[in-house]
N, C-alpha and C. Protein backbone atom coordinates (compact mmCIF):
# COMPACT_ATOMS: atom_id res chain seq x y z
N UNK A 1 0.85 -1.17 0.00
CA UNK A 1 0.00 0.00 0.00
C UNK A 1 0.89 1.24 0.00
N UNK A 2 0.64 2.29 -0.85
CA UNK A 2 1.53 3.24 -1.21
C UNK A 2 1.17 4.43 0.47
N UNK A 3 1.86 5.42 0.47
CA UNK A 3 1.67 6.65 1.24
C UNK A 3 1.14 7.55 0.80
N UNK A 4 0.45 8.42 0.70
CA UNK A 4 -0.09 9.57 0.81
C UNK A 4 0.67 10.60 1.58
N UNK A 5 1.30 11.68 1.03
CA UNK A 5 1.93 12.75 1.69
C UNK A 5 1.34 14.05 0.94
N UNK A 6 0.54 14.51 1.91
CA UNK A 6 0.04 16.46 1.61
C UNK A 6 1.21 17.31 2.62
N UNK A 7 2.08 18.08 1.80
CA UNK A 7 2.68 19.09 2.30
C UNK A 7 2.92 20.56 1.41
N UNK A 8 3.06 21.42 2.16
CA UNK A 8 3.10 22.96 2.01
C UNK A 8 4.35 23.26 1.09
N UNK A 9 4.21 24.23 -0.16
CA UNK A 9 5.02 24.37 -0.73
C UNK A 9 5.99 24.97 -0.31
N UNK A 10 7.47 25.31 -0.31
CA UNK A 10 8.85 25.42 0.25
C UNK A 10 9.20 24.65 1.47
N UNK A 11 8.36 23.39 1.86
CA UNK A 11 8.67 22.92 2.78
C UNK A 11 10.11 22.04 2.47
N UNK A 12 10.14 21.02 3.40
CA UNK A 12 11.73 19.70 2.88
C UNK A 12 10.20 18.33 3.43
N UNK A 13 11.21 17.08 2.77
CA UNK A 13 10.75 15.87 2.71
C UNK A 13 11.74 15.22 2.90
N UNK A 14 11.65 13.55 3.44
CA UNK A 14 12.59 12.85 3.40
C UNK A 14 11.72 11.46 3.37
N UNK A 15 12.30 10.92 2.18
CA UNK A 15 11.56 9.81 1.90
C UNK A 15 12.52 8.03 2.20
N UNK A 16 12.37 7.28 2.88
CA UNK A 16 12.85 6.04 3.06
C UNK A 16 12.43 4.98 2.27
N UNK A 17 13.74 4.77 1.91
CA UNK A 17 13.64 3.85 0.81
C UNK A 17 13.40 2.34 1.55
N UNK A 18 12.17 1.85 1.78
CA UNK A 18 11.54 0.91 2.62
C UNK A 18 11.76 -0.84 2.30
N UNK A 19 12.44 -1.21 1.82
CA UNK A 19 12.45 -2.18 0.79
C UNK A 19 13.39 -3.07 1.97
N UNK A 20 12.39 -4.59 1.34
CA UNK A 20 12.81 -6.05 1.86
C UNK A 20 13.69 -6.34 1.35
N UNK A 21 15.27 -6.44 1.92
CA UNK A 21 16.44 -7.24 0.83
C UNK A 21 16.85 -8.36 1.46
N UNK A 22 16.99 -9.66 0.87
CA UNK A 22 17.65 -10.50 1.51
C UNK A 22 19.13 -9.79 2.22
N UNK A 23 20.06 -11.12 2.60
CA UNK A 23 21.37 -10.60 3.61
C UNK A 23 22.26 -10.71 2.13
N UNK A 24 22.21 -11.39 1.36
CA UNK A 24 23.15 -11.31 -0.15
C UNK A 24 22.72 -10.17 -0.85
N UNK A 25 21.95 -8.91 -0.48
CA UNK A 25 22.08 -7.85 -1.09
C UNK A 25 22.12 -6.73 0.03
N UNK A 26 22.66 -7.25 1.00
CA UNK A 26 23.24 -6.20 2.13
C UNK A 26 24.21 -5.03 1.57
N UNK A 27 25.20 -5.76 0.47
CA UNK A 27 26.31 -5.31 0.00
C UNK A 27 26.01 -4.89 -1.14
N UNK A 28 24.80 -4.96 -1.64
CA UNK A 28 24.17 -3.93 -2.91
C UNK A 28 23.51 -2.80 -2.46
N UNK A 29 23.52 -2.03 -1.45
CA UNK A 29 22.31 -1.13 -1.28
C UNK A 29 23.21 -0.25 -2.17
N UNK A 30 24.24 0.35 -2.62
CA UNK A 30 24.77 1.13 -3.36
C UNK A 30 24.01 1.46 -4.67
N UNK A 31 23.39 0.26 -5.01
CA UNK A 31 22.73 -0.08 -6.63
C UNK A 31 21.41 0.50 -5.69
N UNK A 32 20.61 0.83 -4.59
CA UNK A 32 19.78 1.35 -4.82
C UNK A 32 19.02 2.46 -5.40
N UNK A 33 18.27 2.87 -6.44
CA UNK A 33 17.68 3.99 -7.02
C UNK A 33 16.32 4.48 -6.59
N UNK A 34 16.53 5.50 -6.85
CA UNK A 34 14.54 6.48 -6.86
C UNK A 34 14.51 7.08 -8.36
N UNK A 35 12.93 6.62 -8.40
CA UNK A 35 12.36 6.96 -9.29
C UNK A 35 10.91 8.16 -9.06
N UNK A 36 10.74 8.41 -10.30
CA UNK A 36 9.36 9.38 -9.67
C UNK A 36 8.63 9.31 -11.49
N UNK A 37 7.61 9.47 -11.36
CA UNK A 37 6.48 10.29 -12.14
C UNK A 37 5.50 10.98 -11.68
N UNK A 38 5.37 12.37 -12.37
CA UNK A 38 4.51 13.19 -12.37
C UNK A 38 3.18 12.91 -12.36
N UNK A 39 2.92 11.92 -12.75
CA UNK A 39 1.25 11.39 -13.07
C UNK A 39 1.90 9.77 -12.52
N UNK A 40 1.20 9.42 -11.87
CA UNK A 40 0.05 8.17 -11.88
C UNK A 40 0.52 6.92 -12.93
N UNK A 41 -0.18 7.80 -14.07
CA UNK A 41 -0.34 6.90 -15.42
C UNK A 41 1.04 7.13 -16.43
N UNK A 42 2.08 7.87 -16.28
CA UNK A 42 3.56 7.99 -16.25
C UNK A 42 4.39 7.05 -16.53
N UNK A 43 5.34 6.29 -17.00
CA UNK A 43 6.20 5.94 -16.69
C UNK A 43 6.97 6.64 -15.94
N UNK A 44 7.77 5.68 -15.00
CA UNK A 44 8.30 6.43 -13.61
C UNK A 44 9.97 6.38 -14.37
N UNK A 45 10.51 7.59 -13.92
CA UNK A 45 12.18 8.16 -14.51
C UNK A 45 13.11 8.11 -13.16
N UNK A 46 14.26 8.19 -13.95
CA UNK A 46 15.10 8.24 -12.98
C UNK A 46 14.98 9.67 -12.12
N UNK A 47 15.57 9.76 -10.99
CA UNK A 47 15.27 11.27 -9.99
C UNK A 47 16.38 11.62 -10.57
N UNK A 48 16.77 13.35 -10.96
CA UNK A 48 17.67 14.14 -11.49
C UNK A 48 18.37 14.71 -10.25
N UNK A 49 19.48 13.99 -9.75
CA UNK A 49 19.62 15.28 -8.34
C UNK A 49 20.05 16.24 -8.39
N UNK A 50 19.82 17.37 -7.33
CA UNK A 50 20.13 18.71 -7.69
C UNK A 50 20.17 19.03 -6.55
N UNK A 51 20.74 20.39 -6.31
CA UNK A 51 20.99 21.23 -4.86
C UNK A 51 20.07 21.03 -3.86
N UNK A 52 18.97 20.71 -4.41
CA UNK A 52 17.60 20.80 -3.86
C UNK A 52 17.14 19.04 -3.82
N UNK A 53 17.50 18.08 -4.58
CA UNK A 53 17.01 16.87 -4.52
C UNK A 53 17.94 15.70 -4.38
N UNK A 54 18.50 15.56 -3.24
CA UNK A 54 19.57 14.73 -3.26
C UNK A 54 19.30 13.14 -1.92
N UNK A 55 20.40 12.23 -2.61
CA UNK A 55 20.09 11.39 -1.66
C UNK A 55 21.15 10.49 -0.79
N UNK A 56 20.87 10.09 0.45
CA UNK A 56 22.16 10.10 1.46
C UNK A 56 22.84 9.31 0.81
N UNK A 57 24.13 9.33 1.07
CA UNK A 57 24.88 8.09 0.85
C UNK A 57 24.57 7.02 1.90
N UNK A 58 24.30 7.07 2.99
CA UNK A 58 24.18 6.40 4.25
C UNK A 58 23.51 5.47 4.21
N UNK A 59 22.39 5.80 3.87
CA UNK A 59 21.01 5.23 4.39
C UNK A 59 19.76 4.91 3.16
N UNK A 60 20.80 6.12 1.71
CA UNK A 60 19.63 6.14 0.24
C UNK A 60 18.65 6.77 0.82
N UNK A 61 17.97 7.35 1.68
CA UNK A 61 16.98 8.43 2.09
C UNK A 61 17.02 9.19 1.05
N UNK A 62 15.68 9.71 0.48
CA UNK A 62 15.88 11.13 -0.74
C UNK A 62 15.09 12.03 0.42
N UNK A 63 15.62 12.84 -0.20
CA UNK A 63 15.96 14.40 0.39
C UNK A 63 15.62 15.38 -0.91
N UNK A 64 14.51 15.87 -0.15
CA UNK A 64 14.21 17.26 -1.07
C UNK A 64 13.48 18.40 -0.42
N UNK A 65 14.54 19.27 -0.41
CA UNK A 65 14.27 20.89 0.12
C UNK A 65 13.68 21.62 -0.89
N UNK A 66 13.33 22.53 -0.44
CA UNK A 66 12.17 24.01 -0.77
C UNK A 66 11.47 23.28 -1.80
N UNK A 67 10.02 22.43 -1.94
CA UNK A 67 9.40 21.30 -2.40
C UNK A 67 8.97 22.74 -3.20
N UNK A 68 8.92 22.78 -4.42
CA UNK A 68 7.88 23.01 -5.87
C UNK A 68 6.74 22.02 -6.21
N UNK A 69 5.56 23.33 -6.77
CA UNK A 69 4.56 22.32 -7.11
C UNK A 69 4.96 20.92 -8.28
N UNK A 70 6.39 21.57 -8.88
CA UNK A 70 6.28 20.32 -10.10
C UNK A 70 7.21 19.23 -9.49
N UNK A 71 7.39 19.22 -8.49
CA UNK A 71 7.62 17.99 -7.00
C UNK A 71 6.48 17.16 -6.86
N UNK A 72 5.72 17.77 -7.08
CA UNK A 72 3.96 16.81 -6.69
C UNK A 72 4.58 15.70 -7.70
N UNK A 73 4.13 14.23 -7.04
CA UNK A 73 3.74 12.70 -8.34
C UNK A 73 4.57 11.94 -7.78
N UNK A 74 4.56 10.64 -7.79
CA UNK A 74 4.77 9.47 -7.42
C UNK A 74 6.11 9.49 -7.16
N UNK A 75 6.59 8.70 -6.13
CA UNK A 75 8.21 8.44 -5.97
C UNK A 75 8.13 6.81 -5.50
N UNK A 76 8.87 6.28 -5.62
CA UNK A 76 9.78 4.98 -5.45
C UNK A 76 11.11 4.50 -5.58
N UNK A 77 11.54 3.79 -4.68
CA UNK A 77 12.97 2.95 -4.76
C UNK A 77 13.09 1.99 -5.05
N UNK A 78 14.20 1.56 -5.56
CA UNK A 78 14.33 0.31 -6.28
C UNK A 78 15.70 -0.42 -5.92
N UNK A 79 16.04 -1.64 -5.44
CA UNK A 79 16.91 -2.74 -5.90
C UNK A 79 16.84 -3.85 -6.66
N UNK A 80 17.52 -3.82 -7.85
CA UNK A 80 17.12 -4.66 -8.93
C UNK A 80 16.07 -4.90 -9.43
N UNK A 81 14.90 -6.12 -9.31
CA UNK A 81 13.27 -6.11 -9.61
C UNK A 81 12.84 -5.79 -8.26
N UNK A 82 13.09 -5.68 -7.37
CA UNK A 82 12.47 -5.23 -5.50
C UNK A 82 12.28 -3.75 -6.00
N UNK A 83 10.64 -3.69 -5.72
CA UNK A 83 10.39 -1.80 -5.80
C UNK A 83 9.60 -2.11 -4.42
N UNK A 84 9.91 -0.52 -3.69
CA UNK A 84 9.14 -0.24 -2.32
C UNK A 84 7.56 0.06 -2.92
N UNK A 85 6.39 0.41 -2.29
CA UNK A 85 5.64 1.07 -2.47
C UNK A 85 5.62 2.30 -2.52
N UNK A 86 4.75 2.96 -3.79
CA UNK A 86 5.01 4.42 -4.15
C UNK A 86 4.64 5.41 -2.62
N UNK A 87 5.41 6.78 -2.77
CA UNK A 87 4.87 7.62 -2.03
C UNK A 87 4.11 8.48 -2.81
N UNK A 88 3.03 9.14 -2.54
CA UNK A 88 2.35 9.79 -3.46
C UNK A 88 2.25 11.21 -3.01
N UNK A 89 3.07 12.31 -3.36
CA UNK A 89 3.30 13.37 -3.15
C UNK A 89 2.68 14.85 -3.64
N UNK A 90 1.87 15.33 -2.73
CA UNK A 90 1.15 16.38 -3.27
C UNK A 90 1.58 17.51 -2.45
N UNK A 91 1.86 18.23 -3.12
CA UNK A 91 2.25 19.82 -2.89
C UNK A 91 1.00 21.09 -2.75
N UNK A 92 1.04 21.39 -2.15
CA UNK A 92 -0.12 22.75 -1.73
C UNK A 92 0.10 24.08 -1.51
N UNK A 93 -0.70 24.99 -1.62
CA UNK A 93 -0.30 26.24 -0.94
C UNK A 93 -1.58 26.68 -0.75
N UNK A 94 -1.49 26.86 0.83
CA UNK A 94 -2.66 27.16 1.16
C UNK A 94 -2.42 28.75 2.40
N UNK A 95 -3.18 29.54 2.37
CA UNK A 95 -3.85 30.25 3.11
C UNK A 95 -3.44 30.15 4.87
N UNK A 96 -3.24 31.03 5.98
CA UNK A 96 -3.51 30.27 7.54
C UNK A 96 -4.92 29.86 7.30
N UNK A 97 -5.36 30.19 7.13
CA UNK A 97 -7.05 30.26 7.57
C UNK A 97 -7.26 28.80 6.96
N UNK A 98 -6.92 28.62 5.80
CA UNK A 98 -6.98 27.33 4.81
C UNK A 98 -6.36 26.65 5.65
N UNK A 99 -5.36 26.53 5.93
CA UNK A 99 -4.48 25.32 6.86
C UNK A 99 -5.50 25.07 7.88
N UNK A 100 -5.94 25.63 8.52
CA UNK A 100 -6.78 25.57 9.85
C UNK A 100 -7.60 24.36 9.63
N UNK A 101 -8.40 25.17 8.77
CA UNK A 101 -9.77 24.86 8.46
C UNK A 101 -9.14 22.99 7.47
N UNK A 102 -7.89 22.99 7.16
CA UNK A 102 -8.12 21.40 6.09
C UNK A 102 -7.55 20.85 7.30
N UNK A 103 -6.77 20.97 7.96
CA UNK A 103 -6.39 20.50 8.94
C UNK A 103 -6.82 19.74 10.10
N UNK A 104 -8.36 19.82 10.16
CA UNK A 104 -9.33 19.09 10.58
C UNK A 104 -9.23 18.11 10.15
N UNK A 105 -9.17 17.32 9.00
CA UNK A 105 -9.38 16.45 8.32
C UNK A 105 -8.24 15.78 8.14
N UNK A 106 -6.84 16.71 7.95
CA UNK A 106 -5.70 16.07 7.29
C UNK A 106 -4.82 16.13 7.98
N UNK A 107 -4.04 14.76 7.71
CA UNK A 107 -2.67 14.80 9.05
C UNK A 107 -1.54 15.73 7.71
N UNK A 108 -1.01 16.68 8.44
CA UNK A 108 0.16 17.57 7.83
C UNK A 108 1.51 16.91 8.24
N UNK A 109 1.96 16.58 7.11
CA UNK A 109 3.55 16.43 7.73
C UNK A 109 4.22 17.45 7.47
């Protein structure tokens, strides 16, 4: 089951690359990748990193500061055929008053 993430535009994100590896690909997490599409119905691309979209060496966590709306759309990681479940990323800009008021309803990360 994928995630659902609503957050505020110029916020940061950090996404975990969640994935089951056996102990014989302990020593591959290096080969792990993220992918993303904009849509849904997309083929999903490789992530372009940039000042703003980068990912640990440590841990493969992606990392993306001051989030743009064209940030919104699907993300996933990958080792070899092993993909995590998508995160599904929507970007907003809302109002205080707007925050208040959706905020009832919606958990904000």
């Amino acid at each position: 089951m994928g995630k659902n993430i609503i957050i505020s535009l110029y916020c940061s994100y950090r996404f975990e690359c969640r994935i089951c590896i056996s102990p014989q690909q302990q020593e591959k997490t290096d080969a792990i990748s993220w992918n993303w599409a904009a849509d849904i119905e997309k083929h999903l691309e490789s992530i372009q990193f940039t000042e703003h979209i980068y990912e640990s060496p440590e841990d493969k966590t992606l990392h993306i500061y001051n989030l743009q709306m064209e940030n919104t759309g699907q993300y996933m990681c990958s080792l070899g055929e092993s993909l995590t479940a998508p995160y599904f990323l929507t970007i907003i800009t809302l109002s205080d008053n707007e925050v208040i008021e959706v905020s009832k309803y919606v958990k904000f990360i």
